[in-house]
C-alpha atoms as a PDB file:
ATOM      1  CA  UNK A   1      -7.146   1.934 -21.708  1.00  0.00           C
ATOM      2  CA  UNK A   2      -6.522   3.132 -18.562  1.00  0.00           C
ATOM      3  CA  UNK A   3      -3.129   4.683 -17.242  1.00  0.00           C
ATOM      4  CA  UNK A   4      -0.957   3.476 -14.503  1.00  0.00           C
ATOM      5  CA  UNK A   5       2.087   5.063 -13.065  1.00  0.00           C
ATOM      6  CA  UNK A   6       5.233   3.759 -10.650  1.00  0.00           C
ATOM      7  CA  UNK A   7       5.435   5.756  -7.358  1.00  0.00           C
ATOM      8  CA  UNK A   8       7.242   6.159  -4.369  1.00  0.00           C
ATOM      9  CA  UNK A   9       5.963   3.570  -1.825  1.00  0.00           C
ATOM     10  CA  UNK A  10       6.449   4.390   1.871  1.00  0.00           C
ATOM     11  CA  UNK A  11       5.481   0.682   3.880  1.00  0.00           C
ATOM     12  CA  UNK A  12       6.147  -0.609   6.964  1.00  0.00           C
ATOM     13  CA  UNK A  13       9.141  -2.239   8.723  1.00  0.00           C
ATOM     14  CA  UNK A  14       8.823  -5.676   7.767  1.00  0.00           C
ATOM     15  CA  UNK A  15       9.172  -7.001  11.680  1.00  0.00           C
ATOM     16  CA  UNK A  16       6.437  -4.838  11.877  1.00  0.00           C
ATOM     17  CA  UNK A  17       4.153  -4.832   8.906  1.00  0.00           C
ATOM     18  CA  UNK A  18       1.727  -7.533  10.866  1.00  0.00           C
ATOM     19  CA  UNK A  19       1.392  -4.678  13.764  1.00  0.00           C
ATOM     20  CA  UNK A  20       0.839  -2.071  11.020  1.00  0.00           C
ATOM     21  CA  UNK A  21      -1.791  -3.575   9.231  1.00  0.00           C
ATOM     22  CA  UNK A  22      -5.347  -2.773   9.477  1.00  0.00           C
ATOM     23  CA  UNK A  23      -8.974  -3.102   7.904  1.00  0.00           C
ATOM     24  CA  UNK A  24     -10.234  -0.355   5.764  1.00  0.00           C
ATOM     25  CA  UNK A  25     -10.926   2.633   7.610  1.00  0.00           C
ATOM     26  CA  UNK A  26     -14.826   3.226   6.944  1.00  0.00           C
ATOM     27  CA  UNK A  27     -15.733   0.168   8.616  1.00  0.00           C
ATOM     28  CA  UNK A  28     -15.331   1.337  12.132  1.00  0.00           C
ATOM     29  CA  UNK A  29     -17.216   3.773  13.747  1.00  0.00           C
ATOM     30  CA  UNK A  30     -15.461   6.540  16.000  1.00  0.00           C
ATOM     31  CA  UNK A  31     -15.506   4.128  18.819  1.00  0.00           C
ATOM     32  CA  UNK A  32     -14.507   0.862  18.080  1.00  0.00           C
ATOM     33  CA  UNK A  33     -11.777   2.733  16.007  1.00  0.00           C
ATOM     34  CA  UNK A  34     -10.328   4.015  19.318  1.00  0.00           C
ATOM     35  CA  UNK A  35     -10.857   0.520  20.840  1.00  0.00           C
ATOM     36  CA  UNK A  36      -8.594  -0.705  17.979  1.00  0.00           C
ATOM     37  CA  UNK A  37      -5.952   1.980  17.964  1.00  0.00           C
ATOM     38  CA  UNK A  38      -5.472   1.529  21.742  1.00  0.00           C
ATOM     39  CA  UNK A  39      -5.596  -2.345  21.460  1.00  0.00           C
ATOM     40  CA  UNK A  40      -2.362  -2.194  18.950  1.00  0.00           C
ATOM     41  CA  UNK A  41      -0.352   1.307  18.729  1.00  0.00           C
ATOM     42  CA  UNK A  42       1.201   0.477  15.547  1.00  0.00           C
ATOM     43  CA  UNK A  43      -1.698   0.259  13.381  1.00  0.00           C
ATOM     44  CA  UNK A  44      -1.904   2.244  10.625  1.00  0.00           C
ATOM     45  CA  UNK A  45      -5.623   3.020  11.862  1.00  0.00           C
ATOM     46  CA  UNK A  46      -4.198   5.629  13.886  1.00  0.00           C
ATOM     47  CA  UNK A  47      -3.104   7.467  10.626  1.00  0.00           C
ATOM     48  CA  UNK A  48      -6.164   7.080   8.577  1.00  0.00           C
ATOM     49  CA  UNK A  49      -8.558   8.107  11.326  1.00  0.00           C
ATOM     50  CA  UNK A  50      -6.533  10.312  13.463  1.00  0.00           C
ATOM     51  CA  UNK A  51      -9.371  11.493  15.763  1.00  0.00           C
ATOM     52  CA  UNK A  52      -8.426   8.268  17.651  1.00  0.00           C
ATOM     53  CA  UNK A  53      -5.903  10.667  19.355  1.00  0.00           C
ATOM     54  CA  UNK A  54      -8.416  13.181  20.571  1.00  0.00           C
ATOM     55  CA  UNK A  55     -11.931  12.845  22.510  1.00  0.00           C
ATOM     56  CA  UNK A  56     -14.779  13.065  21.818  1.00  0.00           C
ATOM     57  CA  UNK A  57     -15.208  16.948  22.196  1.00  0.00           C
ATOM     58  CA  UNK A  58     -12.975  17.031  18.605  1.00  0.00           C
ATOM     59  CA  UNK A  59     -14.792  16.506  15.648  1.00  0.00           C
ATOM     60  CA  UNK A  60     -14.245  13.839  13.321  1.00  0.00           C
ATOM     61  CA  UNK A  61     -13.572  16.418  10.679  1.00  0.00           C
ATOM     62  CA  UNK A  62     -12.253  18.841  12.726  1.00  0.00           C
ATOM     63  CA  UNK A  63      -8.575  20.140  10.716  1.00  0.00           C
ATOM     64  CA  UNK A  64      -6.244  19.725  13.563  1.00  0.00           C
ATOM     65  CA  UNK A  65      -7.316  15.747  12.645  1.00  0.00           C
ATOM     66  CA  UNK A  66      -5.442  15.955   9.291  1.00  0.00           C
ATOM     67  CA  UNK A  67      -2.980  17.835  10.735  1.00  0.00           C
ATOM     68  CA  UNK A  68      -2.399  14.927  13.500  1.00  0.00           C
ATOM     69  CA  UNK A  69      -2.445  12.396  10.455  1.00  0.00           C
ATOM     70  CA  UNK A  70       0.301  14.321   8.829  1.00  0.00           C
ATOM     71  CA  UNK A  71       2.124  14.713  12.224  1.00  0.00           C
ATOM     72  CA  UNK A  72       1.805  10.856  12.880  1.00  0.00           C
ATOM     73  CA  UNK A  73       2.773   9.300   9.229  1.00  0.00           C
ATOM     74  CA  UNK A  74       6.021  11.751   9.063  1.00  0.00           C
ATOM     75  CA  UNK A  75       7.054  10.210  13.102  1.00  0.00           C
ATOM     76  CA  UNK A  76       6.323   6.714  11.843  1.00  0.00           C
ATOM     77  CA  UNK A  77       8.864   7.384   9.062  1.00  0.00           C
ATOM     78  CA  UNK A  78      11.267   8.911  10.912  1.00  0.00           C
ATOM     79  CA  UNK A  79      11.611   6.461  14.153  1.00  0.00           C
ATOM     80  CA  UNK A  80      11.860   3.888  11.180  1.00  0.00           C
ATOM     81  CA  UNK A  81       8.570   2.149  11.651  1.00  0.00           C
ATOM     82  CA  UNK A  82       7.837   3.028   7.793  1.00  0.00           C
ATOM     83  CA  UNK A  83      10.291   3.102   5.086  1.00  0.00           C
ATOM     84  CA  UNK A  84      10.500   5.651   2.065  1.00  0.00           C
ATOM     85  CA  UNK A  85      11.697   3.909  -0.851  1.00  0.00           C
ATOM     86  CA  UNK A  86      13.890   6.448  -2.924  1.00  0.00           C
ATOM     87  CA  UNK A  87      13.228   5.076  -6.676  1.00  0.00           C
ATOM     88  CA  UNK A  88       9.808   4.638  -8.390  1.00  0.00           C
ATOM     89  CA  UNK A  89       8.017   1.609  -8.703  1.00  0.00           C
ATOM     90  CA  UNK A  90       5.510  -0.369  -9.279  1.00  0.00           C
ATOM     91  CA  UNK A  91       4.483  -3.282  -6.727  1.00  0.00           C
ATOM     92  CA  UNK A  92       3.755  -6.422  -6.930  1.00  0.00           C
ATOM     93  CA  UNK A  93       0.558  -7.933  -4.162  1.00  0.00           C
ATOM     94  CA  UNK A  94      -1.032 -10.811  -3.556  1.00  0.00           C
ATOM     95  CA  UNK A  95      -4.255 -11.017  -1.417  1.00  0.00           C
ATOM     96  CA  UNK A  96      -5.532 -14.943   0.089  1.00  0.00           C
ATOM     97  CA  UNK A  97      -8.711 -15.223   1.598  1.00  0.00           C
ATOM     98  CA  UNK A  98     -10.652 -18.913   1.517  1.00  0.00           C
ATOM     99  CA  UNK A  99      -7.947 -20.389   0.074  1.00  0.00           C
ATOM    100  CA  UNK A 100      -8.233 -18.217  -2.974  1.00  0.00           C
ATOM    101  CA  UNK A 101      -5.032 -16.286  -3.728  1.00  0.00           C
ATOM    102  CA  UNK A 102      -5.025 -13.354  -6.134  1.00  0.00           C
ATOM    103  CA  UNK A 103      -2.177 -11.273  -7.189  1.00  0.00           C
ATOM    104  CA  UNK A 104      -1.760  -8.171  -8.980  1.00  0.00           C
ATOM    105  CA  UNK A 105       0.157  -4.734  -8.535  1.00  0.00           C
ATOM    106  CA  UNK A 106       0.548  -1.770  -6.781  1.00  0.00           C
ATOM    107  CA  UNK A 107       0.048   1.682  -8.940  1.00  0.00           C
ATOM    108  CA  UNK A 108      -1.021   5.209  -9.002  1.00  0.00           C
ATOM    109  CA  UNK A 109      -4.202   5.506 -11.479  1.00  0.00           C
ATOM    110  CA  UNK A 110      -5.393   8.621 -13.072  1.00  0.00           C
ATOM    111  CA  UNK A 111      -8.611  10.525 -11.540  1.00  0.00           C
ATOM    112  CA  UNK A 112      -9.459  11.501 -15.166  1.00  0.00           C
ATOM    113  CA  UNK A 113      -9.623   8.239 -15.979  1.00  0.00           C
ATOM    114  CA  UNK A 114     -12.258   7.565 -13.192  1.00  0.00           C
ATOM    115  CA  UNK A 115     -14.403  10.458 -13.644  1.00  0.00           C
ATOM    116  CA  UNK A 116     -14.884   9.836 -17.238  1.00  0.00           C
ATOM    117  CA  UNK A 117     -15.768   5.765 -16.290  1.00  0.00           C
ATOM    118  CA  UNK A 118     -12.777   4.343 -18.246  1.00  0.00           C
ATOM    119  CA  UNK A 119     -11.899   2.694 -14.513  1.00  0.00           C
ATOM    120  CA  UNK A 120     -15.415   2.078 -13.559  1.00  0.00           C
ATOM    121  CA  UNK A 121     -16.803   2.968 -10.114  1.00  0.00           C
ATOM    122  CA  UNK A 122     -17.661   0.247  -7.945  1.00  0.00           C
ATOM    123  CA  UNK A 123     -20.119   2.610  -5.287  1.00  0.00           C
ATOM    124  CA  UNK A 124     -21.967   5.691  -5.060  1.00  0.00           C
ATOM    125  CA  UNK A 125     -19.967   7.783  -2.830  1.00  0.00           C
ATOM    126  CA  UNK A 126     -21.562  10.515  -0.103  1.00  0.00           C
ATOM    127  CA  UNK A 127     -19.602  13.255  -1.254  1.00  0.00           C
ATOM    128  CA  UNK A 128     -19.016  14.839   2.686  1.00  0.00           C
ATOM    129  CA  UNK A 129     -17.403  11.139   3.083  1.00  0.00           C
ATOM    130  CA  UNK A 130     -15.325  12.115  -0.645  1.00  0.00           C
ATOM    131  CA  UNK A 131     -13.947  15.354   1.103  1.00  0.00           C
ATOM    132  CA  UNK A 132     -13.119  13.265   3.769  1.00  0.00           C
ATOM    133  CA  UNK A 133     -10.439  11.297   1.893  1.00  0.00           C
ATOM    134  CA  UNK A 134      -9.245  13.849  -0.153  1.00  0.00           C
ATOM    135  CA  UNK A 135      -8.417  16.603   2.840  1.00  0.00           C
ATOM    136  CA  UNK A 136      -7.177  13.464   3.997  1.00  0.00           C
ATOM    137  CA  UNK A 137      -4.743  12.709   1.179  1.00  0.00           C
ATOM    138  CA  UNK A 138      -3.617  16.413   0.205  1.00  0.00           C
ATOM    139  CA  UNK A 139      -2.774  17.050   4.169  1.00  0.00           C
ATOM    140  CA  UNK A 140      -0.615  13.879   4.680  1.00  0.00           C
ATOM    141  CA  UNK A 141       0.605  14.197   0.694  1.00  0.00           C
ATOM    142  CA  UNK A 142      -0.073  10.656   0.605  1.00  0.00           C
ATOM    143  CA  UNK A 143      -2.399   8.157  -0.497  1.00  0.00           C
ATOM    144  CA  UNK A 144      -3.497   6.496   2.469  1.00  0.00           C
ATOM    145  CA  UNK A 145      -6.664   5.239   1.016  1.00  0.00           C
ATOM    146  CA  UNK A 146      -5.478   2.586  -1.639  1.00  0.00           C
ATOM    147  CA  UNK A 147      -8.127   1.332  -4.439  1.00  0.00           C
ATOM    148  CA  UNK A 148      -8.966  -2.248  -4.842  1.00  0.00           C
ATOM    149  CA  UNK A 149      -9.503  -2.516  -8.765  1.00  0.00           C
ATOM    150  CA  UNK A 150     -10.261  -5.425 -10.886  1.00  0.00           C
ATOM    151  CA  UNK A 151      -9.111  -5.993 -14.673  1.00  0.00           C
ATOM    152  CA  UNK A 152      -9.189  -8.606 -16.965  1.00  0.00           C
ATOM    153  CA  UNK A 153      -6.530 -11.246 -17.468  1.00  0.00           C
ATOM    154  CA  UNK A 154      -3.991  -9.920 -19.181  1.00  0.00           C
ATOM    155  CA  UNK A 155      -1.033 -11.946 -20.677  1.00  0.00           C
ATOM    156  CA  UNK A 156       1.385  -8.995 -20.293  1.00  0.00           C
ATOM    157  CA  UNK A 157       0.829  -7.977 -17.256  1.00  0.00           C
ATOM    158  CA  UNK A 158       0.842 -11.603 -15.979  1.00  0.00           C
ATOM    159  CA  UNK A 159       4.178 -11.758 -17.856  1.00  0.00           C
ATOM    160  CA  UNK A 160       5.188  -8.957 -16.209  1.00  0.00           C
ATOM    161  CA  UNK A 161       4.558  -9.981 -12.988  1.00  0.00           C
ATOM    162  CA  UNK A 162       5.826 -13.526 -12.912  1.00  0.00           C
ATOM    163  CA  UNK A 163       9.298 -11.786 -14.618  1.00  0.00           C
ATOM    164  CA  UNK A 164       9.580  -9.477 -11.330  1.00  0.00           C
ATOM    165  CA  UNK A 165       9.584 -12.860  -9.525  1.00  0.00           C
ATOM    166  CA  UNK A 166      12.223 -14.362 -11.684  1.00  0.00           C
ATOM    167  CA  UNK A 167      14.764 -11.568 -11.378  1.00  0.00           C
ATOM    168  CA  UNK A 168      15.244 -11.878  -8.424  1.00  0.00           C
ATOM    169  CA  UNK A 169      17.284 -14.718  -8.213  1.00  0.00           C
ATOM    170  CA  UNK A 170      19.104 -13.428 -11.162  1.00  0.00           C
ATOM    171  CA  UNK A 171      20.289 -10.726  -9.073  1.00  0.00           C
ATOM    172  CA  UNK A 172      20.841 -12.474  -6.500  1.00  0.00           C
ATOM    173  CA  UNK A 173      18.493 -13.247  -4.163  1.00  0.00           C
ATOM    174  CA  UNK A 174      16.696 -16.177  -2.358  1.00  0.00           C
ATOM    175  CA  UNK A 175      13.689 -15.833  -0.410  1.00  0.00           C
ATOM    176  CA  UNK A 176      14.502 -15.498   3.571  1.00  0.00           C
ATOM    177  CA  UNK A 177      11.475 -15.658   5.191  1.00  0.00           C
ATOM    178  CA  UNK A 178       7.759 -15.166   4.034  1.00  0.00           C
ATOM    179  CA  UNK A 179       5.553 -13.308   6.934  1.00  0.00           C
ATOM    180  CA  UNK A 180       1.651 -14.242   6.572  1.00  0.00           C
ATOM    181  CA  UNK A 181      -1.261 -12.435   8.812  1.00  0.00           C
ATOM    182  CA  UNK A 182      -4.493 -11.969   8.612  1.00  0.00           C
ATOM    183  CA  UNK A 183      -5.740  -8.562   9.045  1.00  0.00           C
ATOM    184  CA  UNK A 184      -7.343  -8.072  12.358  1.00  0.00           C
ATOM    185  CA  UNK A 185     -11.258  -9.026  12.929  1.00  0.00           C
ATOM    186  CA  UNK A 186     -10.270 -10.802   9.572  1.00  0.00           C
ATOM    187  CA  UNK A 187      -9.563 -13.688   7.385  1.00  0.00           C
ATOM    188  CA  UNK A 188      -8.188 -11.954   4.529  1.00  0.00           C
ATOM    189  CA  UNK A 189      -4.493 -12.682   4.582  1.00  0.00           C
ATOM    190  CA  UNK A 190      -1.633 -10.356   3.551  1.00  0.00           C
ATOM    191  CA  UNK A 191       2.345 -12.052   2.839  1.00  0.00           C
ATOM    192  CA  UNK A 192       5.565 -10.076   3.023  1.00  0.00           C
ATOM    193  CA  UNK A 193       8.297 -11.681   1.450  1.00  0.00           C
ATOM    194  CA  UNK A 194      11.376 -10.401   2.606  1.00  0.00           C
ATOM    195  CA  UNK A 195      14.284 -11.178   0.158  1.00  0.00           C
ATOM    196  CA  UNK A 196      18.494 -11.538   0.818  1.00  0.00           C
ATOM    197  CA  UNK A 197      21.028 -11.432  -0.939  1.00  0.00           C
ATOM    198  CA  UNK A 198      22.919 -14.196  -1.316  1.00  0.00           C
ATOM    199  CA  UNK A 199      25.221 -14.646  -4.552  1.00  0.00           C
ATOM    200  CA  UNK A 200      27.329 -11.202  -6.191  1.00  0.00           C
ATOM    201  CA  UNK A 201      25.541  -9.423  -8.531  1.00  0.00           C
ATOM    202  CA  UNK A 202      26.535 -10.164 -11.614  1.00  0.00           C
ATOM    203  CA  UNK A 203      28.975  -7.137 -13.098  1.00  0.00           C
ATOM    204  CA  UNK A 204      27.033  -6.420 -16.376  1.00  0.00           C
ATOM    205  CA  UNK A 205      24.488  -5.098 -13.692  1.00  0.00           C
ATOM    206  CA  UNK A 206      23.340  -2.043 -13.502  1.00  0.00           C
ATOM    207  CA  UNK A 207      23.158  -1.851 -17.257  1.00  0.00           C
ATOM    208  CA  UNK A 208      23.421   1.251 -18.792  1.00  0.00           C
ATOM    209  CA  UNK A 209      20.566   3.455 -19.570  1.00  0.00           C
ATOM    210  CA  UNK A 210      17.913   2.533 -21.540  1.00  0.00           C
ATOM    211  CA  UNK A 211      19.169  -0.871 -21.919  1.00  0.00           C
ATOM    212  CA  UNK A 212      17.096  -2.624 -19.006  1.00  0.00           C
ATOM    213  CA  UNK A 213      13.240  -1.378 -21.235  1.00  0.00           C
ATOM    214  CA  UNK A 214      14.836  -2.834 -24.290  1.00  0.00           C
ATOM    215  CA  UNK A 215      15.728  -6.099 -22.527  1.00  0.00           C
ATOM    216  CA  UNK A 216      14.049  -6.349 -19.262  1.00  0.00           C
ATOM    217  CA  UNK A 217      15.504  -9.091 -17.032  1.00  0.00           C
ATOM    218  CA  UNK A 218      13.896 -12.795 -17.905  1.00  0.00           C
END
């Protein structure tokens, strides 16, 4: 089975998580991803192919690239355009595209457990385009390249999942306001739901440790 693990997320301002968003890096070429960045600032395009900040006489490659993607992701969280969360987590996501919405979560997964095919690989990778990513991801100490990966239904994690839902309104909260875009040049649709609180937390909350894995909120 494979492992997962809660992480820190850093994500955008959500006023400004529709400006933020972007396609997947590798299907621009150096070019239209300049177009793009200089069409919309925000994007996170910027970030993942940071020789839009250069010309042409820089290569693609070149390290003060990484170094500008580092340089950019660390402004973007401290002007507040990104947020940090503090606590571990995992995330819950759900993806619409022709009417079709599919939701699932957000988690680190273990290179060990791709290498030896227990997540299986969905391409053949160049690896000049693997050191990419990775000098990529150790510069920025980020993951700025997330995985899409499928797995079969699962009754706990779908449990899971629709429990995360639930507790909110147990502690508290309604839904405010639900922001849905498509990503640009696009019809795949993202959702933020942004959550307020609305009623007092109930004073047997926080529980004490240990207490919320032996009875997780219903």
């Amino acid at each position: 089975m494979a492992v997962i693990r809660p992480f820190e997320c850093v994500r955008p301002q959500a006023e400004k998580a529709e400006r933020v968003a972007a396609l997947p890096y590798d299907v621009y070429n150096r070019e239209e991803a300049c177009r793009e960045v200089a069409r919309e600032p925000l994007s996170f395009l910027k970030i993942d192919r940071a020789e839009t900040q250069f010309d042409s006489s820089v290569d693609t490659y070149a390290p003060e690239v990484y170094a500008k993607a580092k340089e950019l992701l660390e402004n973007a969280i401290a002007d507040g355009t990104f947020i940090k969360d503090s606590e571990q987590a995992y995330y819950i996501y759900e993806l619409t595209m022709d009417g079709r919405v599919q939701t699932g979560l957000v988690a680190c997964a273990s290179i060990d457990d791709y290498e030896s095919n227990v997540i299986k690989k969905h391409e053949n990778t160049r690896a000049d385009k693997e050191l990419d990513r990775i000098t990529h991801v150790d510069t920025c100490n980020a993951q700025t390249g997330p995985i899409f990966l499928a797995y079969r239904a699962n009754a706990v994690i779908n449990g899971e999942i629709d429990k995360a839902k639930k507790a909110v309104h147990l502690l508290g909260g309604v839904k405010e306001n639900a922001i849905y875009f498509d990503l640009p040049d696009s019809d795949i649709g993202r959702s933020l739901v942004i959550v307020k609180k609305k009623e007092p937390t109930s004073k047997k909350y926080p529980r004490k440790a240990g207490l919320p894995s032996k009875e997780p909120l219903q």
